[in-house]
Protein backbone atom coordinates (compact mmCIF):
# COMPACT_ATOMS: atom_id res chain seq x y z
CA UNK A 1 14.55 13.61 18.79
CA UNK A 2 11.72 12.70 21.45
CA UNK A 3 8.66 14.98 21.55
CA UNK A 4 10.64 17.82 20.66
CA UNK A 5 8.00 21.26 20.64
CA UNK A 6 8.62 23.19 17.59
CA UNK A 7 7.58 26.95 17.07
CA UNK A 8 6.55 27.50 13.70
CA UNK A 9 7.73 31.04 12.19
CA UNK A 10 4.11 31.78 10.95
CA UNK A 11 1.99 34.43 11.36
CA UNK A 12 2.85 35.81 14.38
CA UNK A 13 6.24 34.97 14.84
CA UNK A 14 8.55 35.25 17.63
CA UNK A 15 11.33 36.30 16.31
CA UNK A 16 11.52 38.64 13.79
CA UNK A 17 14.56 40.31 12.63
CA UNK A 18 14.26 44.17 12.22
CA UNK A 19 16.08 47.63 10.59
CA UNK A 20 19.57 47.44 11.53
CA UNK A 21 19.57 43.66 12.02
CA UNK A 22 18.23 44.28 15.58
CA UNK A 23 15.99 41.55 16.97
CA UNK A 24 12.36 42.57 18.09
CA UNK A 25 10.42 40.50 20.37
CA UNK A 26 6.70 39.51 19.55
CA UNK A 27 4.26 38.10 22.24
CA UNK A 28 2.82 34.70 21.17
CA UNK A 29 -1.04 35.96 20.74
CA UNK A 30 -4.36 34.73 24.01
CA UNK A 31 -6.49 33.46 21.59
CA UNK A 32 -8.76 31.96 24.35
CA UNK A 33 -12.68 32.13 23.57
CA UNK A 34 -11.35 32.89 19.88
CA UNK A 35 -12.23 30.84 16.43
CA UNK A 36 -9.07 30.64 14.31
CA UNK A 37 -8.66 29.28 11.35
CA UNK A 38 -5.38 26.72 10.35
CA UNK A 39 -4.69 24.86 7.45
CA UNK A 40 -2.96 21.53 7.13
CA UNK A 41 -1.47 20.03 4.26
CA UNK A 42 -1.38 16.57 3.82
CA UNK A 43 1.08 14.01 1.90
CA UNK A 44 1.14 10.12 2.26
CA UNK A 45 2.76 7.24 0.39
CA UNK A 46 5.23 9.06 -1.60
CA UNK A 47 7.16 5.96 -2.84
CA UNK A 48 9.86 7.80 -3.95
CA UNK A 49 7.59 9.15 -6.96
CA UNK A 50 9.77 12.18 -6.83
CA UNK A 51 10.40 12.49 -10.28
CA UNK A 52 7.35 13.15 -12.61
CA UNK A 53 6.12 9.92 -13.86
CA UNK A 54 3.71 8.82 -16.83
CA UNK A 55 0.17 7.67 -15.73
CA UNK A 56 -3.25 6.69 -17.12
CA UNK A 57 -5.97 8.04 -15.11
CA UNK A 58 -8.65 5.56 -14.56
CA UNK A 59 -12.34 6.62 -13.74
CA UNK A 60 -11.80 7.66 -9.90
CA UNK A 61 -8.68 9.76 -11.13
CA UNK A 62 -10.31 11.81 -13.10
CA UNK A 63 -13.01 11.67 -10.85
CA UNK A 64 -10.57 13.87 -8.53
CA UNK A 65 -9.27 16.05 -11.08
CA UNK A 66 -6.44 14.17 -12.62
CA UNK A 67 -6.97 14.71 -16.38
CA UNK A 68 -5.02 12.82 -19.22
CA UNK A 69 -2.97 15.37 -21.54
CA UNK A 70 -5.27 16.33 -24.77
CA UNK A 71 -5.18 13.89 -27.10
CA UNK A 72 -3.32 11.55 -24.96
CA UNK A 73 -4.29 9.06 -22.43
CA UNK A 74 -1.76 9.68 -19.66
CA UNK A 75 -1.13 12.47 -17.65
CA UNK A 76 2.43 13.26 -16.09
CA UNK A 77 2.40 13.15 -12.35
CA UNK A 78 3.79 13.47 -9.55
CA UNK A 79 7.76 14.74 -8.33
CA UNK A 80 8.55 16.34 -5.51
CA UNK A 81 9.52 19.46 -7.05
CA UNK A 82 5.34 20.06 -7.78
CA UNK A 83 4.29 18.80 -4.34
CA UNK A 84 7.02 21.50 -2.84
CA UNK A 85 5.68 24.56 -5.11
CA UNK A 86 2.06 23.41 -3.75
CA UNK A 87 3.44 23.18 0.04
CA UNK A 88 5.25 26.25 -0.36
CA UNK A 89 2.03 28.26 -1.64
CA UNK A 90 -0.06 26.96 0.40
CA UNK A 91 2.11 27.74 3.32
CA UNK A 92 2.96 31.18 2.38
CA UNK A 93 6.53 30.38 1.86
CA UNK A 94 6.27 31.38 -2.05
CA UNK A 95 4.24 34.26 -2.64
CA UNK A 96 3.55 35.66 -6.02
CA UNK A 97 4.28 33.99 -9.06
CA UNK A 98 3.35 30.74 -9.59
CA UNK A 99 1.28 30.97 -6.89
CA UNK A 100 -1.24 33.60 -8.00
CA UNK A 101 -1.83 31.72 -11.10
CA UNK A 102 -2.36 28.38 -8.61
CA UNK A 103 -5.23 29.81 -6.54
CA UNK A 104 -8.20 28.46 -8.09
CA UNK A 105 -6.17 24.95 -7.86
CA UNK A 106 -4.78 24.98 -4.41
CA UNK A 107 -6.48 27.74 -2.84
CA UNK A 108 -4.83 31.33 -1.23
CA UNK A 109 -2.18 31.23 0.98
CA UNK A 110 -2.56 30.13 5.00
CA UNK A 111 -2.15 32.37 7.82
CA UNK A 112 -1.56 29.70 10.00
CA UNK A 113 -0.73 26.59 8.26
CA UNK A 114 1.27 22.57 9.13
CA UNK A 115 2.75 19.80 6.61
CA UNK A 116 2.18 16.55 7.91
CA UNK A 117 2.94 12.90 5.90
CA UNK A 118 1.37 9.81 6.77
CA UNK A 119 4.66 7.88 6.01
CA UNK A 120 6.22 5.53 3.08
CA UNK A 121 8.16 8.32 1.37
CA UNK A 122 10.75 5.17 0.60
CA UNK A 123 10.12 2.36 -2.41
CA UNK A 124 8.53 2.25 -5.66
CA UNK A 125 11.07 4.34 -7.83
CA UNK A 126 14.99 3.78 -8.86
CA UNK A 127 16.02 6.83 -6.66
CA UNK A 128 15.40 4.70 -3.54
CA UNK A 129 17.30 1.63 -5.00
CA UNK A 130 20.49 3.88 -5.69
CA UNK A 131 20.42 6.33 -2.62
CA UNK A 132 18.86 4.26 0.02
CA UNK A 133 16.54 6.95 1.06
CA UNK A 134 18.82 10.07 0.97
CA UNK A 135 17.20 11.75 -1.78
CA UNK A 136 13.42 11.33 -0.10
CA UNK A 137 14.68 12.13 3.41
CA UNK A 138 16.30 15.37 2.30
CA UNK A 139 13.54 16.27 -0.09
CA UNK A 140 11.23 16.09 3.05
CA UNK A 141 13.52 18.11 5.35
CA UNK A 142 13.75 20.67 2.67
CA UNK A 143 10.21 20.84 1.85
CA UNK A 144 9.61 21.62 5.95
CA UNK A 145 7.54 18.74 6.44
CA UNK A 146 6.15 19.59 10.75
CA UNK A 147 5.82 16.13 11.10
CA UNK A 148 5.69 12.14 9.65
CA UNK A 149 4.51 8.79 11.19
CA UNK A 150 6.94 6.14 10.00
CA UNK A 151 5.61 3.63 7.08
CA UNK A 152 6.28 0.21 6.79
CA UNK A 153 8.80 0.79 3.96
CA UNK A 154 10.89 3.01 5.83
CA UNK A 155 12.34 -0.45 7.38
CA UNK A 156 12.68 -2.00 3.42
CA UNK A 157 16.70 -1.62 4.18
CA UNK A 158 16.39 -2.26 7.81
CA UNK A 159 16.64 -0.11 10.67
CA UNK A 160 20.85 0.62 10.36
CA UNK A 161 19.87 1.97 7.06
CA UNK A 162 16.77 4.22 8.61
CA UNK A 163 18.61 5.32 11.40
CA UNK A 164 22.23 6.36 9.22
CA UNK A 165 19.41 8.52 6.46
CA UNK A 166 17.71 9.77 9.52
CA UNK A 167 21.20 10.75 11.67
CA UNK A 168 22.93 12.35 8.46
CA UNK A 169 19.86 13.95 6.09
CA UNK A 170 16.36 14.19 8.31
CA UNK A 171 15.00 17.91 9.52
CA UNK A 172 11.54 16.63 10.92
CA UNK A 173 10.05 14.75 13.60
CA UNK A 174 9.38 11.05 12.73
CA UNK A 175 7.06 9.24 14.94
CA UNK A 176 4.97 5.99 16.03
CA UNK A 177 3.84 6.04 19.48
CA UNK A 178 2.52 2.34 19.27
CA UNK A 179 5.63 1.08 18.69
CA UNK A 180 8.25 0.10 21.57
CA UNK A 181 12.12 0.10 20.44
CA UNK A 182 14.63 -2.16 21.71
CA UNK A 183 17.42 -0.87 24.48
CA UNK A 184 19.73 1.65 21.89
CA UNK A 185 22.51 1.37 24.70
CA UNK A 186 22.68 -2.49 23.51
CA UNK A 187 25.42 -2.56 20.88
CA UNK A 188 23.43 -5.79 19.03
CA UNK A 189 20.44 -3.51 18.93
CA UNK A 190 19.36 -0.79 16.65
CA UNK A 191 19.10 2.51 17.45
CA UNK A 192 16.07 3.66 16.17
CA UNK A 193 14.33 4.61 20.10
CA UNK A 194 17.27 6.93 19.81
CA UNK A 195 15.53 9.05 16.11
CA UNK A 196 12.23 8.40 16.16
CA UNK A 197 9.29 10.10 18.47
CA UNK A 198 5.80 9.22 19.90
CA UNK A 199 4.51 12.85 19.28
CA UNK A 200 5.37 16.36 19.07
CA UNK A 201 3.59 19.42 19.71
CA UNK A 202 3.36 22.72 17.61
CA UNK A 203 2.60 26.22 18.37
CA UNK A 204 1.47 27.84 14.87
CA UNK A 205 0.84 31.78 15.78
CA UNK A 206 -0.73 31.02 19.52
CA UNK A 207 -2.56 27.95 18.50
CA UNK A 208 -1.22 25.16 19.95
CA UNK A 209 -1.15 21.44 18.32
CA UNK A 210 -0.55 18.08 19.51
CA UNK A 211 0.70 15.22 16.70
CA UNK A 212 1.03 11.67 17.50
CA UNK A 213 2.41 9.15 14.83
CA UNK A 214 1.24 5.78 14.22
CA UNK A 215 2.80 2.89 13.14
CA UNK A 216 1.94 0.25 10.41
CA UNK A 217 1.77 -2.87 11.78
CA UNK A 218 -0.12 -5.10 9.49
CA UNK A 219 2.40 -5.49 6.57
CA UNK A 220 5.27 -6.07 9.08
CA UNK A 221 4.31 -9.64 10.28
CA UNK A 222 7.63 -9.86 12.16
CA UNK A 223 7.24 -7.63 14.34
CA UNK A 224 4.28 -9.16 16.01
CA UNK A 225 6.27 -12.20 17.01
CA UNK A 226 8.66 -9.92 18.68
CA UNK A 227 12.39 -10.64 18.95
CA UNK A 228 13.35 -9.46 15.66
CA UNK A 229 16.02 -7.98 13.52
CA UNK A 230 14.04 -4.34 13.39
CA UNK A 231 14.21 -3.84 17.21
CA UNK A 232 10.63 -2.96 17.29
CA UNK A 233 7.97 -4.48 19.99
CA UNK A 234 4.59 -3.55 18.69
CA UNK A 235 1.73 -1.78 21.45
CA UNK A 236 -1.95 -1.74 21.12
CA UNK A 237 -2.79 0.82 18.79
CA UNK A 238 -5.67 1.82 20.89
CA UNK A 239 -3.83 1.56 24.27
CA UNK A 240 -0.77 4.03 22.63
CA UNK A 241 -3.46 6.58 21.37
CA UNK A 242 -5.12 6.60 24.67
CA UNK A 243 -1.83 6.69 26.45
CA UNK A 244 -1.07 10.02 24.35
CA UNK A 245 -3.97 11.82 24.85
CA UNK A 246 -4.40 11.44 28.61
CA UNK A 247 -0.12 13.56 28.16
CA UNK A 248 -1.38 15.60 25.64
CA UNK A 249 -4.53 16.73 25.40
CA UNK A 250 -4.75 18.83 28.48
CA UNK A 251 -1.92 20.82 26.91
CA UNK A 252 -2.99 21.41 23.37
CA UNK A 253 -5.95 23.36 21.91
CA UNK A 254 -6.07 20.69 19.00
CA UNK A 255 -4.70 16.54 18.81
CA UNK A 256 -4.06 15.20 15.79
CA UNK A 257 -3.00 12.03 14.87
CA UNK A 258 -0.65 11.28 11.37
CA UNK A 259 -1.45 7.63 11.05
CA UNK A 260 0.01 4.56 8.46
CA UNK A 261 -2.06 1.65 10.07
CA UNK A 262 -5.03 1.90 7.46
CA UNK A 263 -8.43 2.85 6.65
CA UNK A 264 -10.48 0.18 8.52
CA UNK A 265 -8.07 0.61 12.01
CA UNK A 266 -8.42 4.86 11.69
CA UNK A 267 -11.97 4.31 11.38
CA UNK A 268 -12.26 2.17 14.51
CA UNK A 269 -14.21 -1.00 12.04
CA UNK A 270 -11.63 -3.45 12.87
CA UNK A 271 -13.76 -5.29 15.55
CA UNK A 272 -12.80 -8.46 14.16
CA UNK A 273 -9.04 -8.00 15.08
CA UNK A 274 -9.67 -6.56 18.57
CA UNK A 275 -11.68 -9.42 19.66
CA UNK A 276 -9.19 -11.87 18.23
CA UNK A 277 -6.50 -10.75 20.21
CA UNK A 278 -4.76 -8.84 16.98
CA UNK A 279 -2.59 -6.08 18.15
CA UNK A 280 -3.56 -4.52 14.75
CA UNK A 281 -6.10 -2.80 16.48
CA UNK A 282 -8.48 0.35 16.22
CA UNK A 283 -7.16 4.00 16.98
CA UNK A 284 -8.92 5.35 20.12
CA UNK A 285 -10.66 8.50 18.32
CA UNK A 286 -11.69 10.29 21.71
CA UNK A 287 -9.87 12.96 22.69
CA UNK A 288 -8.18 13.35 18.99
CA UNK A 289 -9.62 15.82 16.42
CA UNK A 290 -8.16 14.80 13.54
CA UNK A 291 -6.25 11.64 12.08
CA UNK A 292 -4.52 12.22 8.63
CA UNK A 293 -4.41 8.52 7.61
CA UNK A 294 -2.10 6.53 4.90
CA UNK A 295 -0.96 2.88 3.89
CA UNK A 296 -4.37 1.76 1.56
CA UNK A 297 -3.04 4.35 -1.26
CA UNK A 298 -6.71 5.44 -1.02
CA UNK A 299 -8.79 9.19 -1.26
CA UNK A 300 -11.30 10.28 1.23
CA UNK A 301 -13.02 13.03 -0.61
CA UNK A 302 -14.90 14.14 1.34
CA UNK A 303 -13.15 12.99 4.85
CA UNK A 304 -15.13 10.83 7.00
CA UNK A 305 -16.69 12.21 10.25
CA UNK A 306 -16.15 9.82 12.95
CA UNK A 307 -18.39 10.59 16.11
CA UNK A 308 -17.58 9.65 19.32
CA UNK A 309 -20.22 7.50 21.25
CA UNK A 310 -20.58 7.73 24.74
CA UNK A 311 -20.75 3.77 26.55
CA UNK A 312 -22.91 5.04 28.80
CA UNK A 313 -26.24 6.24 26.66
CA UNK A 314 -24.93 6.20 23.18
CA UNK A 315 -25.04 9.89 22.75
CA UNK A 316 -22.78 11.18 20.70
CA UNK A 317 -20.05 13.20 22.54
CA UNK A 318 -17.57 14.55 19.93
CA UNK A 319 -16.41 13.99 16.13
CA UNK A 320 -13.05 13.19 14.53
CA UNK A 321 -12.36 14.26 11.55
CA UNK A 322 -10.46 11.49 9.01
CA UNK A 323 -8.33 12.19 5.78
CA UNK A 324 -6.45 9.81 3.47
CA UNK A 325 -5.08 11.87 0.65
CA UNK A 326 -4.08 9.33 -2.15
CA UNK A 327 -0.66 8.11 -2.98
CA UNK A 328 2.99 8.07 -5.23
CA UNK A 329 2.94 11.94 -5.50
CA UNK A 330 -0.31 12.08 -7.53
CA UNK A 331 -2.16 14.17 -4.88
CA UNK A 332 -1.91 16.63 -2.32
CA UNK A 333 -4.64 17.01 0.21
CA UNK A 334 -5.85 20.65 1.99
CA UNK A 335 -7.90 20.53 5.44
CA UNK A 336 -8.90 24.38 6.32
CA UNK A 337 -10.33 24.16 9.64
CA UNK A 338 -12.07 26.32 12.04
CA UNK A 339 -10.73 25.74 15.54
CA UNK A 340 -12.73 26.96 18.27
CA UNK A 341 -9.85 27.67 21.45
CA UNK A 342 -11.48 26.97 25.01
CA UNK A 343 -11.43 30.01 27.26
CA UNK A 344 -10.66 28.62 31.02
CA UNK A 345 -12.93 31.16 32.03
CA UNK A 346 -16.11 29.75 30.68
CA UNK A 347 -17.44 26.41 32.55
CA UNK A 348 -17.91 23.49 30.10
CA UNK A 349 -16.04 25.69 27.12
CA UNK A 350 -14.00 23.03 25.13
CA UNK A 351 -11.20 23.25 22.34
CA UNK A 352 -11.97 21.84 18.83
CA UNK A 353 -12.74 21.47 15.72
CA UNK A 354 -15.90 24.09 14.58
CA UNK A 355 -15.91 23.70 10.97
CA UNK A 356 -14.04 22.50 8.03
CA UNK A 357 -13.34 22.30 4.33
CA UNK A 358 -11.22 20.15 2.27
CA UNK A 359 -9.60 20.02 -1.30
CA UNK A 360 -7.68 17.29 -3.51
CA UNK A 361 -5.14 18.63 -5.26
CA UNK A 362 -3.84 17.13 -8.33
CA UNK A 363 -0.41 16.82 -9.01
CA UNK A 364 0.15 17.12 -12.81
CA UNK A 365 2.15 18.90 -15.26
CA UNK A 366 -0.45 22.62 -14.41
CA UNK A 367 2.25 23.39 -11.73
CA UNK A 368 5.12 24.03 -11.99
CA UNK A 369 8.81 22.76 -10.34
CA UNK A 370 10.36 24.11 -7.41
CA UNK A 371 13.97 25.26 -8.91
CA UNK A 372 15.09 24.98 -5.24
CA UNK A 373 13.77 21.46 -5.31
CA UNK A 374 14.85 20.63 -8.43
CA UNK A 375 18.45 21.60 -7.78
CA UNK A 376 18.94 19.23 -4.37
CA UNK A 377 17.59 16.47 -7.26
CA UNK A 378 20.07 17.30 -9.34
């Protein structure tokens, strides 16, 4: 599954199936010169919290919303049954109950909406250490997940194990364009070039979307030295990012990149490691609109606005937008943007981002289970 191009069933759908059971044919919307509005949810570091959980909020918890239980001091958290009613609202796929009494929370429904995960859905609960990963992987694939860069602890059972939960229980585009697999027709070699993606593109009701994934690269030392066990030669962060954009960008009204390096390489800070020769390097930020970032378990609230300096006069020539939306279920982040589509008909007219706003949403015992959820657990 290589840069596969999925059409999303929202909105304005392709296909839809009428009276009679007779299929009726719907043209994919011009929305040139247009300003549309998409919403993208946003999960990271799951770590298998996909069973509620007890937790003590500290300060910048309940700083974001996540309250202990009156007259308690923990809260119950997390489970993937929560995150999917919140995805499914959000999305449009529920409607109704519970997600009229969820609006103030989560916000109304989305016309146009995409689910993207910043990676580590494996580790940090029993479920993982029994099923190896088949439990999170078909969670995800249920939940409709558009996209996910790969984590470092997707490789915590090594890349046999990744690949067999990938081959027998994954729905979704995995990806990390800065990472360069080893030759799957070798039979010593895993086979991981053969599951897992550099990018893939989306067309959500006319408005088309590029999504490249990044790989971690700093908690998987190995890798760096090269010949080893995961099959995995590491590339210049920058270098892939650039490398993407120059295939992508010409074909996509927006480019977003789903990222598990860390904070200080989405930002672009980590000078230090560039000049020292560290492939750990910086994303390239120009071209890309928006990088949904994981790894650091941290929140961005609000996201960062990353501007884009020209080398020539320092001017600043464009912005990228930067989320990180927390970790181990306990939040769910919303990014409603405004996306201004270029009409090839007007010199100098350029796709991006016009405006935006974002929400944190907690992920506590207020919402309720998905019973379709909660029966795959089961």
């Amino acid at each position: 599954m290589r840069n596969t191009f999925i059409y999303l069933m929202l909105a304005a759908a392709v296909e839809l199936v009428g009276a009679g059971g007779c299929t009726v044919q719907e043209p994919i919307p011009d929305l040139a010169g247009q300003d549309v509005h998409l919403t993208f949810v946003h999960t990271a570091d799951l770590h298998s919290r996909f069973f509620p959980y007890y937790f003590a909020p500290g300060q910048i918890d309940k700083g974001l919303g996540l309250m202990p239980k009156s007259g308690q001091d923990f809260a119950v958290v997390g489970g993937i049954g929560r995150v999917s009613t919140v995805v499914k609202c959000i999305r449009g796929i529920y409607t109704g109950a519970p997600c009229d009494s969820l609006v103030d929370k989560i916000g109304p429904p989305a016309a146009r909406s995409l689910h993207v995960d910043s990676g580590d859905i494996w580790e940090g609960a029993p479920v993982f250490n029994t099923f190896n990963g088949e439990v999170e992987m078909r969670a995800m694939s249920q939940i409709g997940v558009t996209a996910m860069a790969l984590g470092n602890h997707e490789f915590d059972k090594g890349s046999v194990n990744l690949e067999e939960q990938y081959q027998k229980f994954g729905g979704f585009p995995i990806m990390a364009a800065n990472y360069q697999f080893s030759d799957p027709t070798d039979p010593t070699q895993p086979k991981l070039q053969d599951v897992i993606g550099q990018w893939t593109t989306a067309n959500v009701g006319g408005l088309k979307v590029g999504i490249i994934g990044m790989g971690n690269l700093s908690s998987i030392e190995g890798i760096i030295e090269g010949g080893n066990t995961l099959g995995v030669t590491p590339i210049d962060a920058t270098q892939a990012v650039t490398n993407a954009v120059q295939v992508l960008r010409s074909q996509v009204d927006l480019l977003v990149v789903i990222s598990h390096l860390g904070l200080d390489e989405d930002e672009g800070t980590s000078a230090d490691a560039a000049e020292s020769g560290d492939q750990n390097t910086a994303i390239a930020t120009d071209g890309v609109d928006i990088i949904f970032g994981g790894h650091l378990h941290i929140v961005l609230n609000p996201p960062k606005d990353l501007e884009h300096i020209s080398p020539d006069d320092g001017s600043v020539t464009g912005h990228t937008v930067l989320c990180h939306s927390g970790a181990f279920a306990k939040y769910v982040g919303r990014l409603d943007i405004v996306a201004h589509i270029a009409d090839p008909t007007v010199p100098g007219d350029k796709s991006g981002v016009k405006a935006y706003t974002y929400r944190i949403i907690p992920i506590d015992d207020s919402i309720p289970s998905d019973p379709a959820m909660d029966n795959m657990l089961e």
